[in-house]
N, C-alpha and C. Protein backbone atom coordinates (compact mmCIF):
# COMPACT_ATOMS: atom_id res chain seq x y z
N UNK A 1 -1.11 16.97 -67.52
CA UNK A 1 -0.70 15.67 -68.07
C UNK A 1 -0.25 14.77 -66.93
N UNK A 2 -0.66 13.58 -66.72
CA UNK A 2 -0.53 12.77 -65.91
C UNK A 2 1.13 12.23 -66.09
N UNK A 3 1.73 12.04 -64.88
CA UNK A 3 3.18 11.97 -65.15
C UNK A 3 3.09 10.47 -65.72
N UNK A 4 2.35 9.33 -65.15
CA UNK A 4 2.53 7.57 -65.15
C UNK A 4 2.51 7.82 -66.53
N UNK A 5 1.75 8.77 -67.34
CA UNK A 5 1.85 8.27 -69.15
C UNK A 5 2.76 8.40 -69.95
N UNK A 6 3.37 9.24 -69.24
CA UNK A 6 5.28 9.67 -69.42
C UNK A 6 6.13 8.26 -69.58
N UNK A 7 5.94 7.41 -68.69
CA UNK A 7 6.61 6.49 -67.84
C UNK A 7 6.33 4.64 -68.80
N UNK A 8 4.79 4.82 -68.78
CA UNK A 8 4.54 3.74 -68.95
C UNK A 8 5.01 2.73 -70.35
N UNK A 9 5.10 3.68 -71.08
CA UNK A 9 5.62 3.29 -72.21
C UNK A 9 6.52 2.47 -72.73
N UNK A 10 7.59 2.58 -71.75
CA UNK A 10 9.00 2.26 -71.60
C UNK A 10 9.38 0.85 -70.68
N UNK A 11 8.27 0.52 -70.30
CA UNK A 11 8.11 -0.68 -69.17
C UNK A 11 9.21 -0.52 -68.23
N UNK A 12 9.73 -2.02 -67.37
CA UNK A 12 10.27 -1.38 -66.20
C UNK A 12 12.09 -1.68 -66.70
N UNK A 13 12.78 -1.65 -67.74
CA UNK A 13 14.31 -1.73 -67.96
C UNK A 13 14.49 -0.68 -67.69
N UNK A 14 15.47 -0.72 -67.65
CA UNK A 14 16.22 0.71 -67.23
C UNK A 14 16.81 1.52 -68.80
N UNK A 15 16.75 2.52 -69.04
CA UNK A 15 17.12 3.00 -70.60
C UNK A 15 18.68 3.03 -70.34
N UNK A 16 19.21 2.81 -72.11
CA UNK A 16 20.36 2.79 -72.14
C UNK A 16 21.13 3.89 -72.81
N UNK A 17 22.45 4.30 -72.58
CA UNK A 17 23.45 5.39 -72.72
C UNK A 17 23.94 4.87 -73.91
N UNK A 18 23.60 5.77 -74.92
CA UNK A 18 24.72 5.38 -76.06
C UNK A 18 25.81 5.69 -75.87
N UNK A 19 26.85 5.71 -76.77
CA UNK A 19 28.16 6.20 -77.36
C UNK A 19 28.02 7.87 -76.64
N UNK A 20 27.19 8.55 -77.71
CA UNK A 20 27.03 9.59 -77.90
C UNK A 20 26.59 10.15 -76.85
N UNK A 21 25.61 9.53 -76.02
CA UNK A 21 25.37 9.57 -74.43
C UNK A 21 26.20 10.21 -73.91
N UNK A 22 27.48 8.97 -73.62
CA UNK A 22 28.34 8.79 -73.19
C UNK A 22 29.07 10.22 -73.35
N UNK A 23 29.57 9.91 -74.32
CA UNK A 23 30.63 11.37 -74.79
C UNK A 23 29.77 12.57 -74.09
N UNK A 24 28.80 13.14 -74.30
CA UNK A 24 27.95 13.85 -73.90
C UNK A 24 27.75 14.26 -72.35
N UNK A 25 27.81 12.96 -71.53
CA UNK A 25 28.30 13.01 -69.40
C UNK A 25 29.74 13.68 -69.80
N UNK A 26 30.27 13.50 -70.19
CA UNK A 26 31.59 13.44 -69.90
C UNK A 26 31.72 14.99 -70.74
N UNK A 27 31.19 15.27 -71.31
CA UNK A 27 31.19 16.64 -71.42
C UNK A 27 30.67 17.64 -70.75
N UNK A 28 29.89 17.50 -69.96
CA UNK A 28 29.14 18.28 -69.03
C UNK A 28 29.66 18.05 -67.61
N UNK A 29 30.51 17.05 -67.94
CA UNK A 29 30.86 17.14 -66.00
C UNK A 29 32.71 17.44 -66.32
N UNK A 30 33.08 17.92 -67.81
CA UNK A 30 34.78 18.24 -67.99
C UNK A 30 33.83 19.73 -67.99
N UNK A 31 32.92 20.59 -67.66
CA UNK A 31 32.43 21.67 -67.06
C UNK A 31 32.47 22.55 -66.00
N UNK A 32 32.98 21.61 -65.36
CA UNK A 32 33.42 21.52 -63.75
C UNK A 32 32.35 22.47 -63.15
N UNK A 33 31.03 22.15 -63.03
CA UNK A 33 29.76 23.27 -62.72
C UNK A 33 29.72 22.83 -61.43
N UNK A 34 30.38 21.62 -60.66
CA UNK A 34 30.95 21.93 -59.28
C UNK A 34 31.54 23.00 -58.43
N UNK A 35 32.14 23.47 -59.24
CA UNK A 35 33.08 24.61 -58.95
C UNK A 35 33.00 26.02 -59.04
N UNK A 36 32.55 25.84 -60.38
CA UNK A 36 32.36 27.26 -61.41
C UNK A 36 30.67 27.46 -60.96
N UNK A 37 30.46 29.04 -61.95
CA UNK A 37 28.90 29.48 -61.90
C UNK A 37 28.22 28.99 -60.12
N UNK A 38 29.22 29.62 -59.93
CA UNK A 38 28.56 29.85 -58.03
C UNK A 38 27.98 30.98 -57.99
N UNK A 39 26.55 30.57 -57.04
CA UNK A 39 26.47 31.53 -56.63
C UNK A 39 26.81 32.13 -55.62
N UNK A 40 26.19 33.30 -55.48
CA UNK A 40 26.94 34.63 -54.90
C UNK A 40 28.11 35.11 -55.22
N UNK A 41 28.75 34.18 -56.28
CA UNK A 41 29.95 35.34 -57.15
C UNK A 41 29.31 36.28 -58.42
N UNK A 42 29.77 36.97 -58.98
CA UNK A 42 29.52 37.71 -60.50
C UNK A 42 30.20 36.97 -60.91
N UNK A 43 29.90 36.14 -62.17
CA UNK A 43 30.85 35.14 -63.41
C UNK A 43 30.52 36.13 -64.24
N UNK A 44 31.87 35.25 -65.20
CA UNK A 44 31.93 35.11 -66.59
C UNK A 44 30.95 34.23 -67.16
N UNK A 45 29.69 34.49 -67.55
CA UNK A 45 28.99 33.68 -68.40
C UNK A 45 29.17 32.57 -68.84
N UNK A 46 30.48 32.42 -70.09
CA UNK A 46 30.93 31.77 -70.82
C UNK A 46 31.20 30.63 -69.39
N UNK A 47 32.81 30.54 -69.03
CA UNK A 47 33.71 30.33 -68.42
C UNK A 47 33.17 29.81 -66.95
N UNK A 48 32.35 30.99 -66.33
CA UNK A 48 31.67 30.44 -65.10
C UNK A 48 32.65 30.62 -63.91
N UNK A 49 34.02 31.61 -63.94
CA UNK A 49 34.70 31.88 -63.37
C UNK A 49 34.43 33.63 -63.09
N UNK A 50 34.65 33.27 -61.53
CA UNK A 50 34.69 35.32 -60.81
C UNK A 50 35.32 35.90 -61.83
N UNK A 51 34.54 36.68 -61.79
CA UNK A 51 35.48 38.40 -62.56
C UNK A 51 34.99 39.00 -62.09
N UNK A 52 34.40 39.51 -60.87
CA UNK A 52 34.31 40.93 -60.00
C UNK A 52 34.01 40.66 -58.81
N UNK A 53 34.85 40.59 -57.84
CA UNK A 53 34.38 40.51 -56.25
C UNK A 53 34.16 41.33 -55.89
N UNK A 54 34.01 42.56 -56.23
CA UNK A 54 32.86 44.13 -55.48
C UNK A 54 31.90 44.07 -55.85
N UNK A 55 31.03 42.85 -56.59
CA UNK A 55 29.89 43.71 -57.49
C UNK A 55 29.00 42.91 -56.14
N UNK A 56 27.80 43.86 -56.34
CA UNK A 56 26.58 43.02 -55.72
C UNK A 56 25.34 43.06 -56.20
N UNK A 57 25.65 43.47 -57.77
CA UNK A 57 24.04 42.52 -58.14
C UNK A 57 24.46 41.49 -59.02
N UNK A 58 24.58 41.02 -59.53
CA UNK A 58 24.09 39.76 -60.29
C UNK A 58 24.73 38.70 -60.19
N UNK A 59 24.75 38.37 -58.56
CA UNK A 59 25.40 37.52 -58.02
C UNK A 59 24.64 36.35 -57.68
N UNK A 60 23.71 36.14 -57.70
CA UNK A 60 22.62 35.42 -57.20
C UNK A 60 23.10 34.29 -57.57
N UNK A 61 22.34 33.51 -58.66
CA UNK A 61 22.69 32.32 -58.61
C UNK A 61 22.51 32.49 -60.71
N UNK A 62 23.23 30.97 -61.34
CA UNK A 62 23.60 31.46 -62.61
C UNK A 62 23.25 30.41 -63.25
N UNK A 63 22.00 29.27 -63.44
CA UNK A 63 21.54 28.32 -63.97
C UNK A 63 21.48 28.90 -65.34
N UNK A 64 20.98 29.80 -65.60
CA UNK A 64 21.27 30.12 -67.37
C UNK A 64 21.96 30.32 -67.62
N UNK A 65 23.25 31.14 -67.03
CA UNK A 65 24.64 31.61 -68.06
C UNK A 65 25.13 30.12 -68.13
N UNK A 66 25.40 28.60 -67.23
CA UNK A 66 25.89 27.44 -67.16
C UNK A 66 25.04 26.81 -68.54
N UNK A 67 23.29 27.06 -68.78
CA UNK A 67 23.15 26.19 -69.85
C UNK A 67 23.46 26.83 -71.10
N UNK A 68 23.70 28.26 -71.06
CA UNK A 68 23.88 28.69 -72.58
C UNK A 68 25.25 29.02 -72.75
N UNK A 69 26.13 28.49 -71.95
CA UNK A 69 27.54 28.47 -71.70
C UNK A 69 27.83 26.84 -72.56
N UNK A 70 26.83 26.05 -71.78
CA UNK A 70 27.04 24.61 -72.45
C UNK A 70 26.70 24.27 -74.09
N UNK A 71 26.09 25.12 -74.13
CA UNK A 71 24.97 24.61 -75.69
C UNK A 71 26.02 25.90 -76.99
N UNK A 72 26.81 27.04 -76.15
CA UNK A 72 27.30 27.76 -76.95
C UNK A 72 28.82 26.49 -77.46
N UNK A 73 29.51 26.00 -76.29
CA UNK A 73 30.12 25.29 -76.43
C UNK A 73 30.11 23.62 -77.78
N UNK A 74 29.10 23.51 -77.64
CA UNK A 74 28.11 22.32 -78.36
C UNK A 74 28.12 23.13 -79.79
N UNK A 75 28.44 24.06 -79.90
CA UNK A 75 27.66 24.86 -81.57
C UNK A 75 26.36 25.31 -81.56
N UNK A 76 25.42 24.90 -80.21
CA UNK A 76 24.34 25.21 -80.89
C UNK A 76 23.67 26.69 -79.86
N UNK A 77 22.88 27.36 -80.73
CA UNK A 77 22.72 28.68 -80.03
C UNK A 77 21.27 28.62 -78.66
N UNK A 78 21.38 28.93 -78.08
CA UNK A 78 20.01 29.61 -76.90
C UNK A 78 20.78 31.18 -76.39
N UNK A 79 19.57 31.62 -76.13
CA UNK A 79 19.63 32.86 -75.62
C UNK A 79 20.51 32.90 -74.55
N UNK A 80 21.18 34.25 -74.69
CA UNK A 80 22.50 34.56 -74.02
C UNK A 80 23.13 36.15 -74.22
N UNK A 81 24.04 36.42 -73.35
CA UNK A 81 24.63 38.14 -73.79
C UNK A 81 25.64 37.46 -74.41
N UNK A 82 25.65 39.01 -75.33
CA UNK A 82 25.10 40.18 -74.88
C UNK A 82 23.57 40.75 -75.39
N UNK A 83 22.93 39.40 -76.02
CA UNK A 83 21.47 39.70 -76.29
C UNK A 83 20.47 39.55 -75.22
N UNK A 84 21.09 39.22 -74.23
CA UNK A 84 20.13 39.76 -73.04
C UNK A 84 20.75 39.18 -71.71
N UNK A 85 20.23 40.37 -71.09
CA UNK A 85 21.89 40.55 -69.73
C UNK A 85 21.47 39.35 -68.75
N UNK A 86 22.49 39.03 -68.23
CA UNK A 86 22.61 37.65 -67.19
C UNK A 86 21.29 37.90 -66.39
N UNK A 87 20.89 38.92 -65.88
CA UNK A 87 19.82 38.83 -64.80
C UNK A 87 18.24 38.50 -65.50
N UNK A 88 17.97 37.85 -64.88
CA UNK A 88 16.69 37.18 -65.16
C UNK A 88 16.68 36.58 -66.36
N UNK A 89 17.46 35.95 -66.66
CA UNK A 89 17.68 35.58 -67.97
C UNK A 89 17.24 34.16 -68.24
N UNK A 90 17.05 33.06 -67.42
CA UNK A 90 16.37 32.11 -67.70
C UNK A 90 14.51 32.46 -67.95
N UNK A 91 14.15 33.18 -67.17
CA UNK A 91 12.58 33.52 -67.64
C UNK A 91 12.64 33.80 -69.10
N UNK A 92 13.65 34.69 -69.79
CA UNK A 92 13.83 35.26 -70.95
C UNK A 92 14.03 34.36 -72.09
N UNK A 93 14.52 32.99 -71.69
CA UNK A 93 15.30 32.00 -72.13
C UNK A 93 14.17 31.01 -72.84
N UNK A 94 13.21 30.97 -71.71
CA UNK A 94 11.63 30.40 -71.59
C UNK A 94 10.79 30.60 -72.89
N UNK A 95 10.86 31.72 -72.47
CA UNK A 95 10.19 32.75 -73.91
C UNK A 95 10.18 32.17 -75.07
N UNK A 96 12.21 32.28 -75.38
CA UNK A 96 12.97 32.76 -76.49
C UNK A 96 12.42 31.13 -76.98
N UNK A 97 12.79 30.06 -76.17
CA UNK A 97 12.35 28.59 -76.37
C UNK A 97 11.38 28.33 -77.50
N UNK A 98 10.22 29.13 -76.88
CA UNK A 98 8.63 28.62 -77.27
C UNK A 98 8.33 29.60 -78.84
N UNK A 99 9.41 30.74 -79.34
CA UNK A 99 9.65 31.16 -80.57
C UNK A 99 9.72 30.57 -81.57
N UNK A 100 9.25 30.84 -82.74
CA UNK A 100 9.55 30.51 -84.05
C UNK A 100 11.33 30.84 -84.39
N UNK A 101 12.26 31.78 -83.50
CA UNK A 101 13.78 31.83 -83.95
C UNK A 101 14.33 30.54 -82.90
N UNK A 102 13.46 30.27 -81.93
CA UNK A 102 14.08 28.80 -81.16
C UNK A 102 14.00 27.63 -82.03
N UNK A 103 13.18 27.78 -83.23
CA UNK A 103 12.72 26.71 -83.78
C UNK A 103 13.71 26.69 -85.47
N UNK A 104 14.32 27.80 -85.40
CA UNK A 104 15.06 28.32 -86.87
C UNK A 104 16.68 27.59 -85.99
N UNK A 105 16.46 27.75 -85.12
CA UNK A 105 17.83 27.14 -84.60
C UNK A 105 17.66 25.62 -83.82
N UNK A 106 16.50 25.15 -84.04
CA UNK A 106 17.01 23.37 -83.95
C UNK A 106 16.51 22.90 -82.86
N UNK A 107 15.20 24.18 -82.15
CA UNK A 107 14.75 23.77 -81.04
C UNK A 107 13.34 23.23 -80.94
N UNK A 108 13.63 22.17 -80.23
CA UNK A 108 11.78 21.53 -80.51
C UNK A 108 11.37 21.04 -79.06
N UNK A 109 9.75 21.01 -78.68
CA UNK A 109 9.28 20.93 -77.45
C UNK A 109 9.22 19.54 -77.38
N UNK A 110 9.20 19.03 -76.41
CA UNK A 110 9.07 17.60 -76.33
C UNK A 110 7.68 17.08 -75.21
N UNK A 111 6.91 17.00 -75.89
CA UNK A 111 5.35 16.85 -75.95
C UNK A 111 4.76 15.60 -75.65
N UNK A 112 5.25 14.79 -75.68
CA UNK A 112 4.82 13.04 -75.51
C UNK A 112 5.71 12.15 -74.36
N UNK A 113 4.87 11.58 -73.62
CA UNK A 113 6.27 11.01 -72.79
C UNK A 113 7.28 11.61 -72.30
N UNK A 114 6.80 12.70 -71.89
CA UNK A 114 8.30 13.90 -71.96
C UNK A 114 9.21 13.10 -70.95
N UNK A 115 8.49 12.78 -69.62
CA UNK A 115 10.05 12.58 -69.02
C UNK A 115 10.71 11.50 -69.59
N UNK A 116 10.31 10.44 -69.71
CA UNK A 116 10.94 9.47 -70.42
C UNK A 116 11.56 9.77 -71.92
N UNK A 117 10.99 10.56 -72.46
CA UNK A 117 11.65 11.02 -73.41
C UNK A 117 12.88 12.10 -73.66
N UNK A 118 12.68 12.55 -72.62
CA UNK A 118 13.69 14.11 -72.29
C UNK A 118 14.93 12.98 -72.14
N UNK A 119 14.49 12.06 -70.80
CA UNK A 119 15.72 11.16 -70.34
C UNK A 119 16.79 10.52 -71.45
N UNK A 120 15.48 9.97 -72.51
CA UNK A 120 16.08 8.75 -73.55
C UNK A 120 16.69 9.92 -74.62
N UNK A 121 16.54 10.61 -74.83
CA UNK A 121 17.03 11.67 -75.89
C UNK A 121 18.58 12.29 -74.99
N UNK A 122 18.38 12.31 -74.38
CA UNK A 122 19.73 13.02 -73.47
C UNK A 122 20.79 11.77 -73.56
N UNK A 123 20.15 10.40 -72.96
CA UNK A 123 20.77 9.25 -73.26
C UNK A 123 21.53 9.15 -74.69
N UNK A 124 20.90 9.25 -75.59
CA UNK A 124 21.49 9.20 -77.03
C UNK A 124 22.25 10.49 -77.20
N UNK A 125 22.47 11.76 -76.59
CA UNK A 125 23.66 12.73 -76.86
C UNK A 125 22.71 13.84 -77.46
N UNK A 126 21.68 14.14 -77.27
CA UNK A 126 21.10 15.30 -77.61
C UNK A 126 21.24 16.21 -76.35
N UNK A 127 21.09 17.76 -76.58
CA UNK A 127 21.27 18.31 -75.39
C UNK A 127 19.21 19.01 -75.46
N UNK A 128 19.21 18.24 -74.18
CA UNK A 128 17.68 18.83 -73.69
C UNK A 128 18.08 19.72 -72.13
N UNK A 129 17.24 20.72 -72.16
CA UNK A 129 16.76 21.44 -71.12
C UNK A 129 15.28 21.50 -71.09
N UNK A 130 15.48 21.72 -69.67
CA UNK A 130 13.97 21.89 -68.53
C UNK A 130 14.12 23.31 -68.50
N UNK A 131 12.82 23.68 -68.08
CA UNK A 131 12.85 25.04 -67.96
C UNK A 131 11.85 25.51 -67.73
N UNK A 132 11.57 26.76 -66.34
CA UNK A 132 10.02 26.79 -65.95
C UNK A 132 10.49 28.54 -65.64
N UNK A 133 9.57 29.22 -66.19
CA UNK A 133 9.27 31.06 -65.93
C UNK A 133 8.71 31.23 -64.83
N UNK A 134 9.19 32.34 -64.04
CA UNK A 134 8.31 32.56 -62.87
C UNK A 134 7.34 33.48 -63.52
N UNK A 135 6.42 33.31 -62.53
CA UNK A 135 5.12 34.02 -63.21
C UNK A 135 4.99 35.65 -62.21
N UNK A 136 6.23 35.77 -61.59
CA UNK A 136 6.83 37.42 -61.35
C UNK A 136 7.49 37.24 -62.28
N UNK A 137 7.63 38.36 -63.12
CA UNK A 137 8.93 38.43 -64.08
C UNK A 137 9.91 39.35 -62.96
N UNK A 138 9.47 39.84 -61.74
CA UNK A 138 10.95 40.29 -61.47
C UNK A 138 11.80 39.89 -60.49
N UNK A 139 11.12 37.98 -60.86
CA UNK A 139 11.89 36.94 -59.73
C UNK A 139 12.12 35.83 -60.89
N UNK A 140 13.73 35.30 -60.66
CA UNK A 140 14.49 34.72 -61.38
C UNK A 140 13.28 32.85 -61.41
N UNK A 141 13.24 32.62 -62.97
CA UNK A 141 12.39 31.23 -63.33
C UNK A 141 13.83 30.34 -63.16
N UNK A 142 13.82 29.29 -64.05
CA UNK A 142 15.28 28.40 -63.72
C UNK A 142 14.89 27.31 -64.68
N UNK A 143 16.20 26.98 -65.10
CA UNK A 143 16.89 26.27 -66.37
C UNK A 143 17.95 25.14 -66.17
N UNK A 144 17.95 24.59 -66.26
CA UNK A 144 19.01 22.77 -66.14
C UNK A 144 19.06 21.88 -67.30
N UNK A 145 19.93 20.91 -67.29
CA UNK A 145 20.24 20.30 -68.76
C UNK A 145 20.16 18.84 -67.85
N UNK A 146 19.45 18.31 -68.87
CA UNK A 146 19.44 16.33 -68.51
C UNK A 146 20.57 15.78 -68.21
N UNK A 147 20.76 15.21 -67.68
CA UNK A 147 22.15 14.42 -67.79
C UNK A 147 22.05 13.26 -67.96
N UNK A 148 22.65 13.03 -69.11
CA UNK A 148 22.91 11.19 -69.30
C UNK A 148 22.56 9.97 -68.76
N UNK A 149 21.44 9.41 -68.00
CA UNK A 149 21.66 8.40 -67.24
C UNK A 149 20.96 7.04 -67.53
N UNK A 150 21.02 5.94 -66.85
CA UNK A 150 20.32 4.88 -67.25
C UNK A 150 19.44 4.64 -66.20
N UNK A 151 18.10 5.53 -65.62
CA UNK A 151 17.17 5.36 -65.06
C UNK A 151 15.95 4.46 -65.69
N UNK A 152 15.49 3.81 -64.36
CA UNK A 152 14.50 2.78 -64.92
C UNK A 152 12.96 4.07 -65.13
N UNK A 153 11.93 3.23 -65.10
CA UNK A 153 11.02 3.72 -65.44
C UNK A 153 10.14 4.30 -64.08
N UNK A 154 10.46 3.36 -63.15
CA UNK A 154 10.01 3.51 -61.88
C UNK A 154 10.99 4.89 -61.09
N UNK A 155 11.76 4.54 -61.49
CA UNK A 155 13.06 5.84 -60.85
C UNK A 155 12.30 7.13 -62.06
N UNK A 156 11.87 7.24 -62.88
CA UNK A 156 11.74 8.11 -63.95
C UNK A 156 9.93 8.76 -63.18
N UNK A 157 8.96 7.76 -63.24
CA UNK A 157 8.01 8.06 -62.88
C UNK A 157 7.99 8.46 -61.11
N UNK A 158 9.12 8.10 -60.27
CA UNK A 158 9.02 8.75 -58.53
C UNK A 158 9.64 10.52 -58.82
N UNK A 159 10.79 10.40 -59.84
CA UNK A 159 11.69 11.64 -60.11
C UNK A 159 11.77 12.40 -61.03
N UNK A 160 11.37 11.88 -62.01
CA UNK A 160 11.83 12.69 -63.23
C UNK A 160 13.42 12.14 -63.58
N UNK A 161 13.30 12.61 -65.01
CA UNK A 161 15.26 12.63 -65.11
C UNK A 161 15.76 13.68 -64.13
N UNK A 162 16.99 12.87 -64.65
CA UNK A 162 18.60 13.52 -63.77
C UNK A 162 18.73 14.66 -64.18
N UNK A 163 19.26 15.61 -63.78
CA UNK A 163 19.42 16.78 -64.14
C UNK A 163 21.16 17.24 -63.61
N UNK A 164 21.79 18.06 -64.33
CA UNK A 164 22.88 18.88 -64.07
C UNK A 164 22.77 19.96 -64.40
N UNK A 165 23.01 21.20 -63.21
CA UNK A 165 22.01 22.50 -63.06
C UNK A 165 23.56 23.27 -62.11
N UNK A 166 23.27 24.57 -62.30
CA UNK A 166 23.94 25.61 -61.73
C UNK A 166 22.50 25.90 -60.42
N UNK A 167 22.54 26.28 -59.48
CA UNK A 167 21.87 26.76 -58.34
C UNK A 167 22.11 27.40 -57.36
N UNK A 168 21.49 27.25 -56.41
CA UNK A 168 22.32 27.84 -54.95
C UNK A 168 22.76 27.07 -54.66
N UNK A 169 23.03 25.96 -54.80
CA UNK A 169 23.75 24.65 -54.81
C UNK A 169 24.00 24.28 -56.42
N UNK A 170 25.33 23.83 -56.97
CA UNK A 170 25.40 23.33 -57.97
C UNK A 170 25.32 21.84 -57.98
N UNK A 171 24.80 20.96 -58.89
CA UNK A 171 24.79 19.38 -58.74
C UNK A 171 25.00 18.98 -60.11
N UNK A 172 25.86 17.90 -60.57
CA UNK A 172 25.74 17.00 -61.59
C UNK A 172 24.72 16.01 -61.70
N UNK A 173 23.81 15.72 -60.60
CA UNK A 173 23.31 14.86 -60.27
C UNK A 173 22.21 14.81 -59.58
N UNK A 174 21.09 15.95 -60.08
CA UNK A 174 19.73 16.45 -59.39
C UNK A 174 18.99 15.35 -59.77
N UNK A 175 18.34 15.89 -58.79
CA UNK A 175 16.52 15.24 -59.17
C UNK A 175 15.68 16.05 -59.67
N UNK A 176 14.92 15.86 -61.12
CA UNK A 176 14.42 16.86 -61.66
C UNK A 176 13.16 17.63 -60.54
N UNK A 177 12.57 16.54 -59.89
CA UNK A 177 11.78 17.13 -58.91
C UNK A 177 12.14 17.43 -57.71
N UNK A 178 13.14 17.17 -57.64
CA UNK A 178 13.71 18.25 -56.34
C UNK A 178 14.18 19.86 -56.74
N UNK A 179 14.86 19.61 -58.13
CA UNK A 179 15.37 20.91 -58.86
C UNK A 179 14.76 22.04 -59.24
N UNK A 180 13.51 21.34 -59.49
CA UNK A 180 11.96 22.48 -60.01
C UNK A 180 11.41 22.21 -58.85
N UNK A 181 11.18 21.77 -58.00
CA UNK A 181 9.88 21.93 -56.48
C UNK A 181 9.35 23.37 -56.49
N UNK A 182 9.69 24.52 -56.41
CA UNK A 182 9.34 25.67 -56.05
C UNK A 182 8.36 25.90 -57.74
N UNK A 183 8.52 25.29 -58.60
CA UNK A 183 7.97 25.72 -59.87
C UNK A 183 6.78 24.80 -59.85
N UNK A 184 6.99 23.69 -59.29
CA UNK A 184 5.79 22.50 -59.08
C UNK A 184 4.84 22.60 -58.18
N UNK A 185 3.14 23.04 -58.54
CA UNK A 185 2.22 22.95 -57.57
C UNK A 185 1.56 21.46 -57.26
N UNK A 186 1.59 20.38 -58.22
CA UNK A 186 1.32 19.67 -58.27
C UNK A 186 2.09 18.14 -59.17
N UNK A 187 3.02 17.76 -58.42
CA UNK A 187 3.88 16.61 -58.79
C UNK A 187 2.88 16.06 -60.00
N UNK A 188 1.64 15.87 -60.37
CA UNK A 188 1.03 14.90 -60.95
C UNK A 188 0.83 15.68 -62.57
N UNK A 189 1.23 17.21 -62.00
CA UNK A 189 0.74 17.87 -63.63
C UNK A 189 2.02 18.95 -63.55
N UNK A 190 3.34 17.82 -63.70
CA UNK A 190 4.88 18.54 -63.42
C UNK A 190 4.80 19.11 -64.98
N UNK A 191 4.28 18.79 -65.71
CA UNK A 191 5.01 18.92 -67.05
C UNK A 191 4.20 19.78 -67.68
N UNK A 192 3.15 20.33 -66.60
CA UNK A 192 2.18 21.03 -67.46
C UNK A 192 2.74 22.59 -67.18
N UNK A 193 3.78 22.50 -66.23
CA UNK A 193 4.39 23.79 -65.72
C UNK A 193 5.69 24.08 -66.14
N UNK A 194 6.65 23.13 -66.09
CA UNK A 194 7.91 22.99 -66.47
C UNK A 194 8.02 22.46 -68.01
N UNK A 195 9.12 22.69 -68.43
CA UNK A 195 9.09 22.66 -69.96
C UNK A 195 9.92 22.08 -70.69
N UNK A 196 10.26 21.13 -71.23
CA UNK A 196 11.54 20.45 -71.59
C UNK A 196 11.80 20.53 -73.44
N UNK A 197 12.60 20.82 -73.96
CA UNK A 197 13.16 21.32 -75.12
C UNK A 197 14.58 20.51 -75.32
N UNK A 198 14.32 20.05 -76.58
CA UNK A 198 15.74 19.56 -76.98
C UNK A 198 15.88 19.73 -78.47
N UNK A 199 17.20 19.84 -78.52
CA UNK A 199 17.94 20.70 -79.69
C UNK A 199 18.37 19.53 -81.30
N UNK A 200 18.46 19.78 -82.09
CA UNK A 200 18.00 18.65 -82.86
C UNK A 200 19.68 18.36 -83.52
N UNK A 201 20.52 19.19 -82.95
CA UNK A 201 22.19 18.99 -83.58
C UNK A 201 22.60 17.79 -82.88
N UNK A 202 22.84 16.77 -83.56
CA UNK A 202 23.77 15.85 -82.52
C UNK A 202 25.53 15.78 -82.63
N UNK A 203 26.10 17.02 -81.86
CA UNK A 203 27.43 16.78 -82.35
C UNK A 203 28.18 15.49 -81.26
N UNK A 204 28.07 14.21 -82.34
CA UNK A 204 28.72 13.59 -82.22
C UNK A 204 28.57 12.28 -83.75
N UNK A 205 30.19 11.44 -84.09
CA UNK A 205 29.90 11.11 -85.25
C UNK A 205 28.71 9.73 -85.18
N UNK A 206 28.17 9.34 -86.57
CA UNK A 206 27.32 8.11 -86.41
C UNK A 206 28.46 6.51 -85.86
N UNK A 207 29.44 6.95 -86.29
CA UNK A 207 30.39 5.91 -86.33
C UNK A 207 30.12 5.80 -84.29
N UNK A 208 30.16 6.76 -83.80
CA UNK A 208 30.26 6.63 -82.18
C UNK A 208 28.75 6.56 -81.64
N UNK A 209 28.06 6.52 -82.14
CA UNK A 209 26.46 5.96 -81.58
C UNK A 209 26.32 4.76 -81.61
């Protein structure tokens, strides 16, 4: 899929942050994923805080326990322990996505315009994730959540949306194509690899949209 058809739709304003948007940044960055879900510690899933400085495996890095830490928080469910253990668990996550039980719980692919749409849906307070499987299953794929922003169309079609992601670096403030590069063979058919999903609960009231 050609990324410009993503893009074009939307001409060149910049999209806008609702209410619910709003509330929504500000929930993901009172997360403190600056701090927390580092890697090379063992976390707490949930919490994203050390609980074992002897361990040395599943220290790597923790982009899925941070998004199903966020979305458990939100009410709404994605795959997580103790139904399937922290390691490699975003490939697993991938999977669980593209299921008929991802779809019993409120999850839908976003197929049209995705980046512009992933963006403008995140804008209004939905929680979307990206998400790409490695095609080793016994090397970690990777998972990130949109973040809120008011990117134009031109910033949307050079980057992709914003992203806020756990990594070997944590950021509030990725570039979706800097964040997936290793998953991307070809910038022009990003979306034919990477995967974007958003959840259909909007907890926030109509009165604040």
């Amino acid at each position: 899929m050609i990324l410009f058809i993503s893009v074009m739709y939307y001409g060149q304003d910049s999209l806008k942050i609702t209410n619910c948007g709003k509330q929504l940044k500000s929930f993901y960055l009172g997360m403190d994923v600056l701090h927390k879900w580092q890697a090379g510690q063992h976390i707490n899933w949930q919490t994203g805080e050390p609980d074992d400085p002897d361990a040395v495996s599943g220290i790597r890095t923790h982009c899925s326990a941070f998004v199903a830490a966020a979305c458990e928080r939100r009410g709404i469910y994605l795959l997580r322990p103790p139904e399937h253990r922290q390691e490699l668990l975003a490939n697993a996550q991938v999977r669980w996505l593209n299921s008929d039980q991802a779809k019993d719980f409120g999850w839908h692919p976003i197929t049209k315009n995705i980046l512009s749409e992933a963006q403008r849906m995140s804008d209004e307070g939905y929680i979307v994730v990206v998400c790409a499987q490695n095609p080793d299953p016994h090397k970690p794929g990777h998972i990130a959540l949109v973040m809120p922003a008011a990117l134009s169309s031109s910033q949307l079609q050079q980057n992709g949306p914003l992203l806020i992601q756990s990594s070997t670096k944590n950021s509030v403030d990725a570039l979706f194509r800097n964040a997936f590069h290793r998953h991307i063979a070809d910038w022009n058919f990003a979306t034919d690899e990477v995967f974007f999903y958003y959840n259909d609960k909007l907890s926030c009231s109509a009165d604040n949209k």
